[in-house]
C-alpha atoms as a PDB file:
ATOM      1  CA  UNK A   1      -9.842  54.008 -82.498  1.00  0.00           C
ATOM      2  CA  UNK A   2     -12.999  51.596 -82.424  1.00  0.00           C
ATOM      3  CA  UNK A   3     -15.603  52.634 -80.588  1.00  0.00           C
ATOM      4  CA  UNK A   4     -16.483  51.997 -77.257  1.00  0.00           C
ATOM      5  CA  UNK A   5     -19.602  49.589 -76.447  1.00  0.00           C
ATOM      6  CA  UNK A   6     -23.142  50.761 -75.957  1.00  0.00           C
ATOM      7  CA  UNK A   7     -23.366  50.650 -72.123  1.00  0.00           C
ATOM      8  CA  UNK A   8     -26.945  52.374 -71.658  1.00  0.00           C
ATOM      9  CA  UNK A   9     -29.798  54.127 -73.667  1.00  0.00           C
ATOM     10  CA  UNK A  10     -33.131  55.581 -74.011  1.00  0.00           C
ATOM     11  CA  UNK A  11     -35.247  55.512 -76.686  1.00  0.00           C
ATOM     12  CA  UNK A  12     -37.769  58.257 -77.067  1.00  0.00           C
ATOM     13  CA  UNK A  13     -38.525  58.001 -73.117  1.00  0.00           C
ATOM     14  CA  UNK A  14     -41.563  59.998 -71.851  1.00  0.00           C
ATOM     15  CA  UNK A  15     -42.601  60.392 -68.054  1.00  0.00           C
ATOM     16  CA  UNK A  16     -45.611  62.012 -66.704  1.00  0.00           C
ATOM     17  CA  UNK A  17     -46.962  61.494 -62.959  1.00  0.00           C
ATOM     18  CA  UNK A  18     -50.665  62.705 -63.507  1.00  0.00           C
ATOM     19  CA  UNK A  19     -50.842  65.696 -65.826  1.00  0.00           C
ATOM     20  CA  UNK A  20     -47.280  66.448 -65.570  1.00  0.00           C
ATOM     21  CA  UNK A  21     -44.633  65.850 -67.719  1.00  0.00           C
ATOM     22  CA  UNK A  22     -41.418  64.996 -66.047  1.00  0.00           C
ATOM     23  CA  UNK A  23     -39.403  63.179 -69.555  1.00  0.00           C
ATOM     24  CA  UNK A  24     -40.359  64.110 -72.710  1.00  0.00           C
ATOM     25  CA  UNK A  25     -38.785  62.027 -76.134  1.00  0.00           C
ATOM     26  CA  UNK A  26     -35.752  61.276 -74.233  1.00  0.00           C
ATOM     27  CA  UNK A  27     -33.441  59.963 -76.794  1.00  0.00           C
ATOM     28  CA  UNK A  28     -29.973  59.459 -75.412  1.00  0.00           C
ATOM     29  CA  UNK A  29     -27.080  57.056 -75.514  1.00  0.00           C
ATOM     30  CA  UNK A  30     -24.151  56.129 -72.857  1.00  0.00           C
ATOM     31  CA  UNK A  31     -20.690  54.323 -74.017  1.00  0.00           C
ATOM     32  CA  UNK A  32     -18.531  52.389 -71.637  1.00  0.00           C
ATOM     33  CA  UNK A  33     -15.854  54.869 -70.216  1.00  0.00           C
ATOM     34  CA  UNK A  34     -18.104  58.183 -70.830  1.00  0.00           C
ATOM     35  CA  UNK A  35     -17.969  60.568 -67.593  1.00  0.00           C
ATOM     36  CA  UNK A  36     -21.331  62.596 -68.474  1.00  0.00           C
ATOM     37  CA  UNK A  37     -22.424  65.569 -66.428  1.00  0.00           C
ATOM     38  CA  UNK A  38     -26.332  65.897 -66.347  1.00  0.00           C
ATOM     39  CA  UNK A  39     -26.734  69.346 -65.782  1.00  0.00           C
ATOM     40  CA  UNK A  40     -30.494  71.759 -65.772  1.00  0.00           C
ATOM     41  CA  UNK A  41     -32.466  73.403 -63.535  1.00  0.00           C
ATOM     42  CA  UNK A  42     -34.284  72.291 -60.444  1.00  0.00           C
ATOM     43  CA  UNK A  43     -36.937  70.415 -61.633  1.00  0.00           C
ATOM     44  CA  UNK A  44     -35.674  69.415 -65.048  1.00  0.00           C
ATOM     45  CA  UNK A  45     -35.796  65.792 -64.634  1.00  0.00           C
ATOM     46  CA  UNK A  46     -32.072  65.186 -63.978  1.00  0.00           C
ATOM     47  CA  UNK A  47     -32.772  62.664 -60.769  1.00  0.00           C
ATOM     48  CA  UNK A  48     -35.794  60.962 -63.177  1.00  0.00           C
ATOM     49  CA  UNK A  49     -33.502  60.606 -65.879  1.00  0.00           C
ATOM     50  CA  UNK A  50     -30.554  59.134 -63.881  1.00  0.00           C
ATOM     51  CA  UNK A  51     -32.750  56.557 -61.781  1.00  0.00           C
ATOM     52  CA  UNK A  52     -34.448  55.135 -65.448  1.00  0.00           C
ATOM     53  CA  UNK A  53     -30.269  54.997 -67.059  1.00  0.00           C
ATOM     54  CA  UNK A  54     -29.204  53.308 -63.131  1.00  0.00           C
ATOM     55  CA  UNK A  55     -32.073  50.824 -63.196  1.00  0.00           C
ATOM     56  CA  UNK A  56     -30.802  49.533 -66.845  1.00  0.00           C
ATOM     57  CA  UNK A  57     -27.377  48.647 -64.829  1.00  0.00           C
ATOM     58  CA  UNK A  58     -27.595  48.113 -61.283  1.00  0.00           C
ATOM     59  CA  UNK A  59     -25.888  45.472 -60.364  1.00  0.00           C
ATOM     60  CA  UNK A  60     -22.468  47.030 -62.173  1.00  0.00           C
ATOM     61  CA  UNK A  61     -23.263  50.302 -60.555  1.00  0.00           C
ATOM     62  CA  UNK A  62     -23.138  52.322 -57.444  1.00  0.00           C
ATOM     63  CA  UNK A  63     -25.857  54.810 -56.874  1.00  0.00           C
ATOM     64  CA  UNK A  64     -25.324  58.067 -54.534  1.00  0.00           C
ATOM     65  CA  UNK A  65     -29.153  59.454 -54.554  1.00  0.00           C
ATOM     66  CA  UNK A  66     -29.739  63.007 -53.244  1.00  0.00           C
ATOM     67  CA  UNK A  67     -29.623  63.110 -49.804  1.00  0.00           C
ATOM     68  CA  UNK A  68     -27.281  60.202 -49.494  1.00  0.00           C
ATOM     69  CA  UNK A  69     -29.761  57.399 -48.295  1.00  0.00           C
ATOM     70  CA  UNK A  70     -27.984  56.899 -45.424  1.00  0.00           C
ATOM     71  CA  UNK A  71     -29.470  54.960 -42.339  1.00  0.00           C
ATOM     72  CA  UNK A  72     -29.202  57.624 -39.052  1.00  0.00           C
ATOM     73  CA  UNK A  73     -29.239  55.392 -36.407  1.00  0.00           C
ATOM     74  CA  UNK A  74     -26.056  53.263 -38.093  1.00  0.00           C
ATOM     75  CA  UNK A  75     -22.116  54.128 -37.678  1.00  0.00           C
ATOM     76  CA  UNK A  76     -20.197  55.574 -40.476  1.00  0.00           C
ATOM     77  CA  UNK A  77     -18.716  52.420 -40.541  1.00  0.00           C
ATOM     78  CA  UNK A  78     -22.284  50.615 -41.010  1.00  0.00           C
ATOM     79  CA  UNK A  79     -23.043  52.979 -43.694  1.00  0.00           C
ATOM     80  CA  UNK A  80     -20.281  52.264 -46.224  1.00  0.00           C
ATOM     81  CA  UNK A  81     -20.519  48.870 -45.110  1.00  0.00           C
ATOM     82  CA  UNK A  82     -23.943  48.532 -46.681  1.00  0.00           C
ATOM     83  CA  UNK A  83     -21.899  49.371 -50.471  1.00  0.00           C
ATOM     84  CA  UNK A  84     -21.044  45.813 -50.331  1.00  0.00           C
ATOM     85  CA  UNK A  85     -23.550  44.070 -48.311  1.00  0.00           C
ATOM     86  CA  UNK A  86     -23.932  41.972 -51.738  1.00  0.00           C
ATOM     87  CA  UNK A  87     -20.820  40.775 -51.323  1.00  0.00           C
ATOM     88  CA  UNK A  88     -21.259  39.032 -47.692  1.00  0.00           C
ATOM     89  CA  UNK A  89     -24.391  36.359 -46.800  1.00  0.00           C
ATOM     90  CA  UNK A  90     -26.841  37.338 -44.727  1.00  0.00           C
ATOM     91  CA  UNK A  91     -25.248  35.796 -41.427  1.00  0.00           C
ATOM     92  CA  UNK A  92     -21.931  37.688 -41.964  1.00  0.00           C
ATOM     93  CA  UNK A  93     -23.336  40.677 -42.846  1.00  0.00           C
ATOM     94  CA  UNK A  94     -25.738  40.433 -39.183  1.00  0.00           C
ATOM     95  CA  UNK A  95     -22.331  39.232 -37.260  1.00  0.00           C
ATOM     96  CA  UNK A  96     -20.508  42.472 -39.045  1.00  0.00           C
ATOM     97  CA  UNK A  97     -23.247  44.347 -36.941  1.00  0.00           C
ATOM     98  CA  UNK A  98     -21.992  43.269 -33.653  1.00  0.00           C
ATOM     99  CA  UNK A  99     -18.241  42.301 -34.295  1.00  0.00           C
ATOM    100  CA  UNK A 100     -16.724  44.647 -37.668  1.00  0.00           C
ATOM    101  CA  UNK A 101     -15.256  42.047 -40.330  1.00  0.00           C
ATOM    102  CA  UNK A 102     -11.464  42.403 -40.239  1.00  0.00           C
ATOM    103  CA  UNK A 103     -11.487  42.474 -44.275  1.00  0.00           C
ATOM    104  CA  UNK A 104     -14.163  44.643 -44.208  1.00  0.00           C
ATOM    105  CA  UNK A 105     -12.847  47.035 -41.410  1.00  0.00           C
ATOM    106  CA  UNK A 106      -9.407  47.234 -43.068  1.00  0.00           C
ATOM    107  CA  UNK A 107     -11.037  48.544 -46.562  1.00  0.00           C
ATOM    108  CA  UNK A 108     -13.789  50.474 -44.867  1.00  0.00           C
ATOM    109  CA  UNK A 109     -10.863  52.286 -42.461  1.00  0.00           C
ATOM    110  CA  UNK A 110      -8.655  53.292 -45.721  1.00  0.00           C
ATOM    111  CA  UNK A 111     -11.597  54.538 -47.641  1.00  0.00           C
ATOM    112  CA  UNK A 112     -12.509  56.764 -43.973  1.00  0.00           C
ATOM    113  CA  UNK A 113      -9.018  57.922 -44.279  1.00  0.00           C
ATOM    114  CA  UNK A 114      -9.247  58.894 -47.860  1.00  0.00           C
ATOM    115  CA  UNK A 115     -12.642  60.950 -47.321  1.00  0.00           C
ATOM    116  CA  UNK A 116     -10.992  62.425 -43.955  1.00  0.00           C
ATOM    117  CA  UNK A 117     -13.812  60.971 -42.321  1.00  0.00           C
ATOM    118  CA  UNK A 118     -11.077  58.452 -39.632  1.00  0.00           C
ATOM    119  CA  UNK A 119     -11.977  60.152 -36.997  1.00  0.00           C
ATOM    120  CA  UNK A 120     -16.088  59.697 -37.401  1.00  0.00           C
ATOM    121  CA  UNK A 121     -15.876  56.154 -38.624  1.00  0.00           C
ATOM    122  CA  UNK A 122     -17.623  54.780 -34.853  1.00  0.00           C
ATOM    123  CA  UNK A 123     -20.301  57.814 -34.786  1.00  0.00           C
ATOM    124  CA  UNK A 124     -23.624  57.136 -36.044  1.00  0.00           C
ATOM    125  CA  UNK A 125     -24.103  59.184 -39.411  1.00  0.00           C
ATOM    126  CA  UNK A 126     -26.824  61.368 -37.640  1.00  0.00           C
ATOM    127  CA  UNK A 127     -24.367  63.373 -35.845  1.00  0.00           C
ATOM    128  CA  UNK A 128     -22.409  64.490 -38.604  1.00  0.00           C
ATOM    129  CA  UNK A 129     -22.376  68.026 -40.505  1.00  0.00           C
ATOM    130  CA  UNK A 130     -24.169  67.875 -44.069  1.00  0.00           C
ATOM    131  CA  UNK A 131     -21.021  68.294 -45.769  1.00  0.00           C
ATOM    132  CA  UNK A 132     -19.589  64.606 -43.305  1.00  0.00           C
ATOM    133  CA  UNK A 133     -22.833  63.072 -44.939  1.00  0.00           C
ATOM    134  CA  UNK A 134     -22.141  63.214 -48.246  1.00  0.00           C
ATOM    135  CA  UNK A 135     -18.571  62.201 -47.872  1.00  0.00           C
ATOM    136  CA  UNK A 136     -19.969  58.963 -45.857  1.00  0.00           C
ATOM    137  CA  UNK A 137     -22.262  58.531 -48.927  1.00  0.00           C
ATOM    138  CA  UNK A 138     -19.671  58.529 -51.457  1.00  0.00           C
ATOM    139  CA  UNK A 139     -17.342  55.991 -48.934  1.00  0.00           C
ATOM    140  CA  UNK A 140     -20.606  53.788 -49.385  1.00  0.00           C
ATOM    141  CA  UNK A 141     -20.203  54.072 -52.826  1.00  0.00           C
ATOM    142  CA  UNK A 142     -16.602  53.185 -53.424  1.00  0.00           C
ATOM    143  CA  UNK A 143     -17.356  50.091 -50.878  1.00  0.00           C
ATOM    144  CA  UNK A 144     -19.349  49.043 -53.842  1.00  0.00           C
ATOM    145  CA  UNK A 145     -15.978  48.293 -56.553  1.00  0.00           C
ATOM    146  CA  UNK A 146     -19.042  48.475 -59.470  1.00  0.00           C
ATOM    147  CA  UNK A 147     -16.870  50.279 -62.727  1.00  0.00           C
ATOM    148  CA  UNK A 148     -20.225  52.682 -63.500  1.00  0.00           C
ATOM    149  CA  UNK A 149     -21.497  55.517 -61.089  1.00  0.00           C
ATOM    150  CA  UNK A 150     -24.108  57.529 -60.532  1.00  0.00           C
ATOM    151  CA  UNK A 151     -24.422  60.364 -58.288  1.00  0.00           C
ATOM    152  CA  UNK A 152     -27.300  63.088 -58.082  1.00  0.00           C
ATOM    153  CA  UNK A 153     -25.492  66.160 -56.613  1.00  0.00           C
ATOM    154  CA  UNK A 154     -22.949  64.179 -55.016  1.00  0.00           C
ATOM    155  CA  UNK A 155     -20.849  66.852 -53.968  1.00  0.00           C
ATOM    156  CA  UNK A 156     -22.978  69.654 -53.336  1.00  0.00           C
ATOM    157  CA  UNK A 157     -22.687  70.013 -49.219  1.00  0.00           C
ATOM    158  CA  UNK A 158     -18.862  70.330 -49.053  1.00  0.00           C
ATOM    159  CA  UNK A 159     -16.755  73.450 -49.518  1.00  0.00           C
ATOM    160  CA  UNK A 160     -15.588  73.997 -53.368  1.00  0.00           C
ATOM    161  CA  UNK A 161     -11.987  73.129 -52.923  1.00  0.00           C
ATOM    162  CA  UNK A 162     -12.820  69.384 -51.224  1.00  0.00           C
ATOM    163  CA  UNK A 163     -15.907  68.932 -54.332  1.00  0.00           C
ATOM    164  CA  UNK A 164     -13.337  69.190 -56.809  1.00  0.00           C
ATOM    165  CA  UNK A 165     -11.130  66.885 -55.014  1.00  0.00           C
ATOM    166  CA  UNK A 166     -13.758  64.329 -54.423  1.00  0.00           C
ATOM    167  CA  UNK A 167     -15.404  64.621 -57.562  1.00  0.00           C
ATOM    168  CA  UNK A 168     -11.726  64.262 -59.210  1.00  0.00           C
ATOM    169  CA  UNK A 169     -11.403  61.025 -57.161  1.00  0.00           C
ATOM    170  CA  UNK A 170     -14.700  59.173 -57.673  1.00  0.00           C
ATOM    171  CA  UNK A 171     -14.441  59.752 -61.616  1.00  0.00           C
ATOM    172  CA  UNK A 172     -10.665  58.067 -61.138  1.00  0.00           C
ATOM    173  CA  UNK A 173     -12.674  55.036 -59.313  1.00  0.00           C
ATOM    174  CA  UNK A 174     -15.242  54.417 -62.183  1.00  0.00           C
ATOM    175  CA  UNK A 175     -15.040  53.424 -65.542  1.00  0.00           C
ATOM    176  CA  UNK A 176     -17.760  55.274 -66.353  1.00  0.00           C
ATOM    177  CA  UNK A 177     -19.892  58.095 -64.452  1.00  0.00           C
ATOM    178  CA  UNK A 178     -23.743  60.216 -64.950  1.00  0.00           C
ATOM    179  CA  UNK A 179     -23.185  62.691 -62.128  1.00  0.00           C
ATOM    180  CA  UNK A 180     -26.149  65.676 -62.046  1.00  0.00           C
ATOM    181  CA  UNK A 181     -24.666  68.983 -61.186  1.00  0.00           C
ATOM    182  CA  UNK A 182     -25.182  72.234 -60.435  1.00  0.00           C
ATOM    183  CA  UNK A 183     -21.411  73.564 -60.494  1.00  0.00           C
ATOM    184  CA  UNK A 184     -20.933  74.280 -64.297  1.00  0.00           C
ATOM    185  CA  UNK A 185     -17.486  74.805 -63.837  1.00  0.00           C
ATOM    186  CA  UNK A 186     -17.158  71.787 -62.270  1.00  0.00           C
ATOM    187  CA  UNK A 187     -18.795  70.323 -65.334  1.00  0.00           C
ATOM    188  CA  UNK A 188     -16.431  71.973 -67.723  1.00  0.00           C
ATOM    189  CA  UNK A 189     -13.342  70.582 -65.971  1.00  0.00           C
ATOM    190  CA  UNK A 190     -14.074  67.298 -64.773  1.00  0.00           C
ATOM    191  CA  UNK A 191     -16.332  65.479 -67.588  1.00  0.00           C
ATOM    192  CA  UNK A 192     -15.807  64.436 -71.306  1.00  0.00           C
ATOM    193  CA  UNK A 193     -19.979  65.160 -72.299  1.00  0.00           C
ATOM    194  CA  UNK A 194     -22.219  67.662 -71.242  1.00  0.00           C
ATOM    195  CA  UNK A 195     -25.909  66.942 -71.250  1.00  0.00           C
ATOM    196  CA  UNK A 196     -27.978  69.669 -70.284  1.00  0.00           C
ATOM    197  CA  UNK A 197     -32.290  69.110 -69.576  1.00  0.00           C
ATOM    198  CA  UNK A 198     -34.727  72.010 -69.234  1.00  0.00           C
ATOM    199  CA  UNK A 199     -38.356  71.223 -68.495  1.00  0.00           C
ATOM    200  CA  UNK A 200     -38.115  67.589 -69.272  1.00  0.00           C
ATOM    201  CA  UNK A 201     -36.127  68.026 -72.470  1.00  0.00           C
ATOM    202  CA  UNK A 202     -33.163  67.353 -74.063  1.00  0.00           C
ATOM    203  CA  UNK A 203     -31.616  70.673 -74.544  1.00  0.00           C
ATOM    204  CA  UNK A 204     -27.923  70.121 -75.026  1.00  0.00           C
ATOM    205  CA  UNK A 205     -25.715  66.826 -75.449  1.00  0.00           C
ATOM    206  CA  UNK A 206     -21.989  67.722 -76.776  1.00  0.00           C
ATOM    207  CA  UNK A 207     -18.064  67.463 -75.473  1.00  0.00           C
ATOM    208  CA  UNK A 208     -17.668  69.637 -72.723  1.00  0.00           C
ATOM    209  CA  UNK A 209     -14.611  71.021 -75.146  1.00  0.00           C
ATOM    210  CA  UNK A 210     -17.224  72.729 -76.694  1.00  0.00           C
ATOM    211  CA  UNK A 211     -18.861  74.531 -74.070  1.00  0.00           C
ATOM    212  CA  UNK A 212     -18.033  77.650 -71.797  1.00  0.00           C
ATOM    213  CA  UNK A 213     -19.689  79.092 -68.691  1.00  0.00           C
ATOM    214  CA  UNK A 214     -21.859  81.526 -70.405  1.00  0.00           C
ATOM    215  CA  UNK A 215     -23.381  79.104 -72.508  1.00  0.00           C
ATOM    216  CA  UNK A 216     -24.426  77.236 -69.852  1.00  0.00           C
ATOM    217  CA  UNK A 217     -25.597  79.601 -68.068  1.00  0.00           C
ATOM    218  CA  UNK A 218     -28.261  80.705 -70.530  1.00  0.00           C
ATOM    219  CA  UNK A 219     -30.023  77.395 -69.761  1.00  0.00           C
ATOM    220  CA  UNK A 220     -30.587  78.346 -66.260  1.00  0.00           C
ATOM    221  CA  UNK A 221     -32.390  81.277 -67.303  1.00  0.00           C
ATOM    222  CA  UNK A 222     -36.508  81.206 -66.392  1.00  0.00           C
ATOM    223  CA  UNK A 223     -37.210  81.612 -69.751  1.00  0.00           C
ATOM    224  CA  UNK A 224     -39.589  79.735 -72.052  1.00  0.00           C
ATOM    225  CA  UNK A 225     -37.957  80.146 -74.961  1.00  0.00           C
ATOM    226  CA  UNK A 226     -35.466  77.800 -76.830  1.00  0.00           C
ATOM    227  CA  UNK A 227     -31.872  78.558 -76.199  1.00  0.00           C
ATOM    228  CA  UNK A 228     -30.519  79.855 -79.818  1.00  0.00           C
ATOM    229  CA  UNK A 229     -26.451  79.736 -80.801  1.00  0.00           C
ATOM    230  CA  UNK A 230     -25.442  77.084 -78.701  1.00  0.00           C
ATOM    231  CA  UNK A 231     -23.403  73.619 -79.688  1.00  0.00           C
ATOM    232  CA  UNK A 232     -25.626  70.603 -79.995  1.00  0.00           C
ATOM    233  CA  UNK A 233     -28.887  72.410 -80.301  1.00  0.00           C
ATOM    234  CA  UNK A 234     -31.613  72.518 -83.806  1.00  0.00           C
ATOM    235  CA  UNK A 235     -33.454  75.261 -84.877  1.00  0.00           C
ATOM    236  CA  UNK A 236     -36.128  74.291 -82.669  1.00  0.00           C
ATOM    237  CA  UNK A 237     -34.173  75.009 -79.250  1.00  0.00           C
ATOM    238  CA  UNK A 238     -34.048  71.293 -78.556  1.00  0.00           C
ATOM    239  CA  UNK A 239     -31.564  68.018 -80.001  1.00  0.00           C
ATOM    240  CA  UNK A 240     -30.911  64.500 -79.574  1.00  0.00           C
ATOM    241  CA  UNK A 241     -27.308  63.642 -79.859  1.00  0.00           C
ATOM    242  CA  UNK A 242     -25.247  60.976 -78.701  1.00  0.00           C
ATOM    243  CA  UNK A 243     -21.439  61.886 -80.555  1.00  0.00           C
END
């Protein structure tokens, strides 16, 4: 089977802001069709990491930040509007303000139904739960029809059961996906490549296949010293891989 085409990568990237090092030697390759899981700690560099791979590609991708990025003071409707607002000029995109598109309101009204979100589509978004948020933010997403993804924590506000079920769904909606996580298991089940960071590092970068819970929990632990005995990793606790 020939490989698939380079689709992003980083070449020894380093990041400080001041005296702190967010990146260091970042090294790391994404294919077309690759669903990666950027897992780490708080604080690892995961959202730094994802923003410098999402600037190489944005205008094939659709970006979910933490927090959403939605706009309060707009509908749900306005929010996941604003996934395709390239797609309209700016007239019909101003008129879509006052009178909804019918196009657009069709689309927009299947993708509410989809995220269970029907009922809210007319509320602005700052009446909603946390959990209603992120659901709008992933409608404004999909609104977007770009084949790559990224999402930093995209699921994190909603109960387990409805995570795996929209997690399962946005990975069948794009070619390729970087989504930062916290769930491991989610991680394990959903993605082809694990790539774990730990104080700005490279740490891990193998198949999920190869991975269980326990190893990735020893990542997670406070500890300054390398992680020993797990897949991907050199004898210095740290490895650049890309298979």
């Amino acid at each position: 089977m020939p490989t698939a085409p380079v689709l992003l990568q980083l070449t020894h990237q380093s990041i400080s802001y001041g005296d702190h090092r967010v990146l260091a030697d970042i090294s790391l390759t994404i294919r077309q069709g690759e669903k990666v899981a950027l897992l780490g700690p708080s604080g690892a560099g995961k959202t730094t990491l994802m923003n410098l791979l999402y600037q190489q590609q944005p205008e094939t991708s659709a970006l979910q930040p933490q927090g959403g990025g939605l706009v309060d003071l707009l509908s749900v409707y306005q929010n996941i509007f604003m996934g395709g607002l390239d797609r309209f000029s700016t007239l019909t995109a101003l008129w879509n303000l006052i009178r909804p598109l019918s196009s657009a309101r069709s689309d927009i009204t299947a993708i509410a139904q989809t995220l269970g979100l029907q009922d809210k589509l007319w509320q602005s978004v700052d009446r909603l739960s946390g959990g209603q948020r992120q659901r709008v933010a992933i409608g404004r997403a999909l609104f977007r029809r770009q084949p790559v993804f990224f999402g930093d924590e995209p699921v994190s506000s909603v109960d387990p059961l409805q995570a795996e079920m929209l997690l399962a769904y946005l990975l069948e909606q794009h070619e390729t996906a970087v989504i930062s996580l916290h769930n491991r298991q989610l991680a394990l089940d959903h993605f082809d490549r694990i790539v774990v960071l730990r104080e700005g590092r490279l740490c891990c970068d193998c198949p999920a296949r190869e991975l269980n819970g326990e190893q990735l929990d020893e990542f997670y632990q406070q500890v300054s010293s390398p992680v020993s005995g797990l897949p991907g990793n050199t004898d210095d606790g740290w490895v650049i891989r890309t298979s």
